[in-house]
C-alpha atoms as a PDB file:
ATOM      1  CA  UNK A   1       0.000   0.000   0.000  1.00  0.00           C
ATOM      2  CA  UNK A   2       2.946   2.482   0.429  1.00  0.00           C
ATOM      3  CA  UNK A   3       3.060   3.459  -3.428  1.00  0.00           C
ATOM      4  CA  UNK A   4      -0.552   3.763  -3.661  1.00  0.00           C
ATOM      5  CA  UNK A   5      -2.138   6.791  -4.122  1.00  0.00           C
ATOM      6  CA  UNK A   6      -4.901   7.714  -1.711  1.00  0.00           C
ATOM      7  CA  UNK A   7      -7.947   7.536  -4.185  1.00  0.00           C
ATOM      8  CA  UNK A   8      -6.242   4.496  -5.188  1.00  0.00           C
ATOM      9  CA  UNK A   9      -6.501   3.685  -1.608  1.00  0.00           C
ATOM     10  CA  UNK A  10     -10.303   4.861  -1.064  1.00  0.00           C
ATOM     11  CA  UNK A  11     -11.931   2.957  -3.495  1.00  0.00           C
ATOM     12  CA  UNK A  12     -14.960   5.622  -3.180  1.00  0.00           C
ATOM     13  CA  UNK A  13     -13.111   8.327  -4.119  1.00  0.00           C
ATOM     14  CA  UNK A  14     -14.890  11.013  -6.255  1.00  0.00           C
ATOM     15  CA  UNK A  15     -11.956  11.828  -8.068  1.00  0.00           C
ATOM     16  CA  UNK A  16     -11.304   7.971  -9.460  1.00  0.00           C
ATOM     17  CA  UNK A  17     -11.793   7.862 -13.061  1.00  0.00           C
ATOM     18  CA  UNK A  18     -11.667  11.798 -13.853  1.00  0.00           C
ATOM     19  CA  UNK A  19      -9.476  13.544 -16.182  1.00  0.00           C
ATOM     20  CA  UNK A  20      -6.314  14.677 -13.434  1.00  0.00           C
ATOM     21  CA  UNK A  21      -6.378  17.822 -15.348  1.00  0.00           C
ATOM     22  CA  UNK A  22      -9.762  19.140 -14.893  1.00  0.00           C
ATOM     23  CA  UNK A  23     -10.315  17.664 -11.047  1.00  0.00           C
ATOM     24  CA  UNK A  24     -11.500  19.917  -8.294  1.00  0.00           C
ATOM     25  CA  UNK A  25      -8.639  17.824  -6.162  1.00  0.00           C
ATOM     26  CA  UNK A  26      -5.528  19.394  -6.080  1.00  0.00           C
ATOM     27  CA  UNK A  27      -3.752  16.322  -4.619  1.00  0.00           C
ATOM     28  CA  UNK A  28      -5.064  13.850  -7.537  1.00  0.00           C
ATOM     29  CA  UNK A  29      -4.386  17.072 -10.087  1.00  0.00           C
ATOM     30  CA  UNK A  30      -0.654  16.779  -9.494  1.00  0.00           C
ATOM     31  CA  UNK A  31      -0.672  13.075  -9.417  1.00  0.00           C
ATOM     32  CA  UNK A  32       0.047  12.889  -5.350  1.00  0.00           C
ATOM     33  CA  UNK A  33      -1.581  11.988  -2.648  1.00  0.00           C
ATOM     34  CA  UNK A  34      -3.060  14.476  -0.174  1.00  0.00           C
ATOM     35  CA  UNK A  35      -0.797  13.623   2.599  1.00  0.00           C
ATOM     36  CA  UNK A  36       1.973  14.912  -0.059  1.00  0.00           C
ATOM     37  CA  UNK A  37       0.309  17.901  -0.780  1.00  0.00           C
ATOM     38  CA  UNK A  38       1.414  21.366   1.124  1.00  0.00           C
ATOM     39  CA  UNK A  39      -1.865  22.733   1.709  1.00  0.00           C
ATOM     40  CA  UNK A  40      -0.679  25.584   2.452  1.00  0.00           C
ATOM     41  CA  UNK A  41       0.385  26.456  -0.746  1.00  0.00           C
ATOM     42  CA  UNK A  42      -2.682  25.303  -2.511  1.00  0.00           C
ATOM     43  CA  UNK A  43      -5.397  27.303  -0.437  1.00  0.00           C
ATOM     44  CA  UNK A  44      -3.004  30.922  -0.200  1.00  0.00           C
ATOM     45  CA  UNK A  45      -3.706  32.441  -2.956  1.00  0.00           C
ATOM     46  CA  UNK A  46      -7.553  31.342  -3.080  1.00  0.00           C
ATOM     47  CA  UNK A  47     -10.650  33.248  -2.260  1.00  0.00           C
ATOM     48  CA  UNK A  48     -11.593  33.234   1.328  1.00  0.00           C
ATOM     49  CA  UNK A  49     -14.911  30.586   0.862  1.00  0.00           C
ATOM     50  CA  UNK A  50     -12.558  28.295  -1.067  1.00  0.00           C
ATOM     51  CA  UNK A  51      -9.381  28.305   1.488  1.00  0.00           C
ATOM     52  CA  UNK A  52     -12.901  27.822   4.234  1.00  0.00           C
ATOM     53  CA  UNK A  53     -13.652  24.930   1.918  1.00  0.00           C
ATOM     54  CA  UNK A  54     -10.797  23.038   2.362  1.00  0.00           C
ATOM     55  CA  UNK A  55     -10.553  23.717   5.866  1.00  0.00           C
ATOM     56  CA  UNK A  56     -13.280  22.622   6.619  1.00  0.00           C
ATOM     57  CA  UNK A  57     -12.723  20.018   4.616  1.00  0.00           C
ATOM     58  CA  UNK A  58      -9.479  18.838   6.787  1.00  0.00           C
ATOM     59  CA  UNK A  59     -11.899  17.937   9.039  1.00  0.00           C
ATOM     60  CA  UNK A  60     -13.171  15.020   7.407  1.00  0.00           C
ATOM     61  CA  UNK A  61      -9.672  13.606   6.960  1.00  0.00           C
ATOM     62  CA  UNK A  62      -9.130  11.265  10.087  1.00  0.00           C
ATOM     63  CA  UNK A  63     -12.541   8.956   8.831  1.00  0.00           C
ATOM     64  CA  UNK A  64     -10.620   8.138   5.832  1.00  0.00           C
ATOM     65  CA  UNK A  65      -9.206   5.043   5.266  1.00  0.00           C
ATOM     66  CA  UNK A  66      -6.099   6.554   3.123  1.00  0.00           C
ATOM     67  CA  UNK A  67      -5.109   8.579   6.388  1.00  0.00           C
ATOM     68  CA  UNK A  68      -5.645   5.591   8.273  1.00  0.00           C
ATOM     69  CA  UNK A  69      -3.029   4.390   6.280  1.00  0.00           C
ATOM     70  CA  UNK A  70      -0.338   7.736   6.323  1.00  0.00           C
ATOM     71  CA  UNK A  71      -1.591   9.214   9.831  1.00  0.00           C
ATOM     72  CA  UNK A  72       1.407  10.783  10.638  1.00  0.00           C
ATOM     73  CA  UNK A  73       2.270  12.322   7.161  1.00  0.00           C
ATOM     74  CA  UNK A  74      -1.768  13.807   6.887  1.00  0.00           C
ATOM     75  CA  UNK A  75      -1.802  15.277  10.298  1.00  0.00           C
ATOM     76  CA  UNK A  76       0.991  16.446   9.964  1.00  0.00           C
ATOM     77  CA  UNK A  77      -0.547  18.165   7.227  1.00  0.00           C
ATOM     78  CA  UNK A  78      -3.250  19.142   8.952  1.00  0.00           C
ATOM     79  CA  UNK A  79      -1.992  20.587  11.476  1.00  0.00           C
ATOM     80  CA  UNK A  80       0.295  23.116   9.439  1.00  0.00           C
ATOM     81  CA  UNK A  81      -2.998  23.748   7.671  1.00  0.00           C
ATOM     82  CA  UNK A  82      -4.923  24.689  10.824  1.00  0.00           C
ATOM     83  CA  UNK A  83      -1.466  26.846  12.000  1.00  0.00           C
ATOM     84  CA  UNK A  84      -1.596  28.896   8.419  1.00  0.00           C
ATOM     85  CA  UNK A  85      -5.354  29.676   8.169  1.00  0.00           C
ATOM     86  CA  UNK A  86      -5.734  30.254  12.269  1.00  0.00           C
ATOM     87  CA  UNK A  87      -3.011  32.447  12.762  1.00  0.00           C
ATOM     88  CA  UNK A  88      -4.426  34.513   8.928  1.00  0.00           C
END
């Protein structure tokens, strides 16, 4: 399972089967997985309802089987997330 990637890992994943190019997924747009992702980075420069999107969104993450599988690396991840948009 370490080279999977984590819609490869949640077989329910919206984002299985799209074009990479045209997903609303930044993770599965640049071919990584979200516990590879700097979050950061993607939500900065975004309008404030979007970066509240995937905030919010963060939220959701520990129920998922593919951070099940990379805890440390995704909250990790969260965490720097939740540092960036509360101290903004």
């Amino acid at each position: 399972m370490a080279d999977e990637k984590c819609w490869e890992i949640k077989k329910d994943c919206l984002m299985r089967g799209r074009s990479q190019e045209t997903a609303g997924c930044p993770a599965y747009r640049a071919d990584k997985s979200c516990w590879e992702i700097d979050w950061r980075e993607v939500i900065k420069y975004l309008p404030a309802s979007q970066q509240e999107y995937w905030y919010s969104h963060m939220d959701r993450c520990p129920e998922c089987i593919a951070f099940k599988s990379h805890p440390e690396e995704m909250q990790a991840r969260i965490d720097e997330l939740k540092s960036f948009y509360l101290n903004d």
